[in-house]
Protein backbone atom coordinates (compact mmCIF):
# COMPACT_ATOMS: atom_id res chain seq x y z
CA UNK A 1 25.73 -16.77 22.58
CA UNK A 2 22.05 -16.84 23.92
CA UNK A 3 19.76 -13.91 22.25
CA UNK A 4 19.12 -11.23 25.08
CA UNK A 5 14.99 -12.72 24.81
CA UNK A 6 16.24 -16.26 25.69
CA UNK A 7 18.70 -14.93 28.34
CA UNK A 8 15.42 -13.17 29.90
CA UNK A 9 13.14 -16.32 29.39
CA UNK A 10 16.21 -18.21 31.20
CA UNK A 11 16.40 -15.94 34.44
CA UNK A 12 12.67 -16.08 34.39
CA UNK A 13 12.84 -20.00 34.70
CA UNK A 14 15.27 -19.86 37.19
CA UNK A 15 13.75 -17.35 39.78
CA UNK A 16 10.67 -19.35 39.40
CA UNK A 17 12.35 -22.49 40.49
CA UNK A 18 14.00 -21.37 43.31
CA UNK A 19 10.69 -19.81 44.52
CA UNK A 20 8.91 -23.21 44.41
CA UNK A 21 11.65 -24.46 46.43
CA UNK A 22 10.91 -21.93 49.26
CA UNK A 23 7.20 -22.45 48.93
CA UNK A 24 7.93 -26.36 49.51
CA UNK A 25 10.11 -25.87 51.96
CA UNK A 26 7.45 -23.34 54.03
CA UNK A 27 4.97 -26.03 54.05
CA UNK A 28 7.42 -28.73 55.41
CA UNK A 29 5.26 -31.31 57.12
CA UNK A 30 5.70 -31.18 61.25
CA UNK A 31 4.60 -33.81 64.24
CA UNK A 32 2.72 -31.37 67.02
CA UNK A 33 3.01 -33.19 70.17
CA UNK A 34 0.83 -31.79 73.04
CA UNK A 35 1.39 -32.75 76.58
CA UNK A 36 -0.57 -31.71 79.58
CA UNK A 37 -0.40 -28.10 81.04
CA UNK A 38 1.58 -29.32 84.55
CA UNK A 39 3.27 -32.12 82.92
CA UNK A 40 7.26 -33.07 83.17
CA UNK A 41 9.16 -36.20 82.60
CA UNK A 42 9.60 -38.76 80.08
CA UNK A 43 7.49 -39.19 76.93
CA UNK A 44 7.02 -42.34 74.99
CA UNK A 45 4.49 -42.72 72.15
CA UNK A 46 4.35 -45.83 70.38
CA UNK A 47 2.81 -45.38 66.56
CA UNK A 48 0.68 -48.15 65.77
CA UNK A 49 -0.54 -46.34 62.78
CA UNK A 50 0.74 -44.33 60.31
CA UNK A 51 -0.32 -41.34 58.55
CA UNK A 52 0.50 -40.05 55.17
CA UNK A 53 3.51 -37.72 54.86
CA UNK A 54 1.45 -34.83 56.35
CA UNK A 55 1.50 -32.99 59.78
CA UNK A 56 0.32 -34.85 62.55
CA UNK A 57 -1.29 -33.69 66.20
CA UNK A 58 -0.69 -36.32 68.95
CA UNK A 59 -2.20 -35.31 72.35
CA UNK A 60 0.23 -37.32 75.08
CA UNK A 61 -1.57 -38.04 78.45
CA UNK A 62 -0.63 -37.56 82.02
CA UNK A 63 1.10 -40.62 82.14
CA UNK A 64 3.54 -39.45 79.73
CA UNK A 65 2.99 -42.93 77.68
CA UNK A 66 0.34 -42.85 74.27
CA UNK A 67 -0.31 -45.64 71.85
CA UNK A 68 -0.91 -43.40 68.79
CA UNK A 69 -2.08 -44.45 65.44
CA UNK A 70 -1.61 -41.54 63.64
CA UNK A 71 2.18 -41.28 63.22
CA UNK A 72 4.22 -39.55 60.17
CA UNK A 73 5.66 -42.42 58.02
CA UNK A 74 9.14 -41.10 58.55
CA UNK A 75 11.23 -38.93 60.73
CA UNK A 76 10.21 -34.90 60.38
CA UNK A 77 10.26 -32.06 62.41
CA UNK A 78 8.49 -31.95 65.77
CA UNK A 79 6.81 -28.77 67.97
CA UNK A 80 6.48 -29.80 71.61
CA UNK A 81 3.82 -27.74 73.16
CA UNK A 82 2.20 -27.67 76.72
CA UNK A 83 -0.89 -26.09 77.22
CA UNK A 84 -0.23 -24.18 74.02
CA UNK A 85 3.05 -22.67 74.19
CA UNK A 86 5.98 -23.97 73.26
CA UNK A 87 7.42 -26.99 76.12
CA UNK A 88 11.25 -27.00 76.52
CA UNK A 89 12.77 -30.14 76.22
CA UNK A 90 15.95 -31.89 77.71
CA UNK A 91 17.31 -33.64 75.04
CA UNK A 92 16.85 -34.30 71.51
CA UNK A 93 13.35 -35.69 70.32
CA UNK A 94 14.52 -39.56 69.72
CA UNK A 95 13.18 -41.44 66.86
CA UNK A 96 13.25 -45.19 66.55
CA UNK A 97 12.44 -46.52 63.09
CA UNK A 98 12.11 -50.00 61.42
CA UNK A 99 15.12 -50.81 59.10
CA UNK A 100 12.86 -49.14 55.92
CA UNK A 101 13.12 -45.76 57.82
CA UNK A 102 9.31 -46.43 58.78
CA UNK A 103 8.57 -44.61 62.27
CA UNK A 104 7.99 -47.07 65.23
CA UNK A 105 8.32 -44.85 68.64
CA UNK A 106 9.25 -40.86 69.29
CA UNK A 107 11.06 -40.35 73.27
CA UNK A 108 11.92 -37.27 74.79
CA UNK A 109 11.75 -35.63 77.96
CA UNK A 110 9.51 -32.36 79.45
CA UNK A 111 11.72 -30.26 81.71
């Protein structure tokens, strides 16, 4: 049977895991993907580069089509904006990746 001290120094260690867990989880690394303030249809950016496992801003053009070269390595959560507010989408952001997982091109459309 643990000592009533240890038991303390025990629940201490716990709640001080599980709030590093929500801290890591808060700063959970996004793709921001701005398109143009009148712009609908399809989206297709091609990553020719890739960033570090950090957020990353892409800014898509009229055409709807960007060669980017800043990229997340892998798949991660996106925020679709338009003129900045939030852009609603018609179907789920689409990520193509090499075999490794490594991020190659990111479709969707703009309603």
């Amino acid at each position: 049977m643990l000592a009533p001290r240890s038991r303390f120094r025990s629940r201490q260690s716990c709640v001080a895991l599980a709030i590093t867990g929500i801290v890591l989880l808060g700063c959970a690394r996004k793709v921001q993907i701005e398109v143009p303030a009148n712009f609908h249809g399809h989206v297709r950016i091609l990553c020719n580069g890739l960033t570090e496992d950090r957020s990353t801003n892409i800014h898509v053009d009229a055409s709807g089509a960007v060669n980017a070269t800043t990229c997340p390595v892998r798949q991660t959560g996106t925020v679709i904006s338009r003129a900045g507010e939030s852009a609603p989408v018609d179907a789920n952001v689409m990520w193509t990746t090499t075999g490794d997982g490594l991020v190659r091109e990111i479709t969707f459309d703009v309603r």
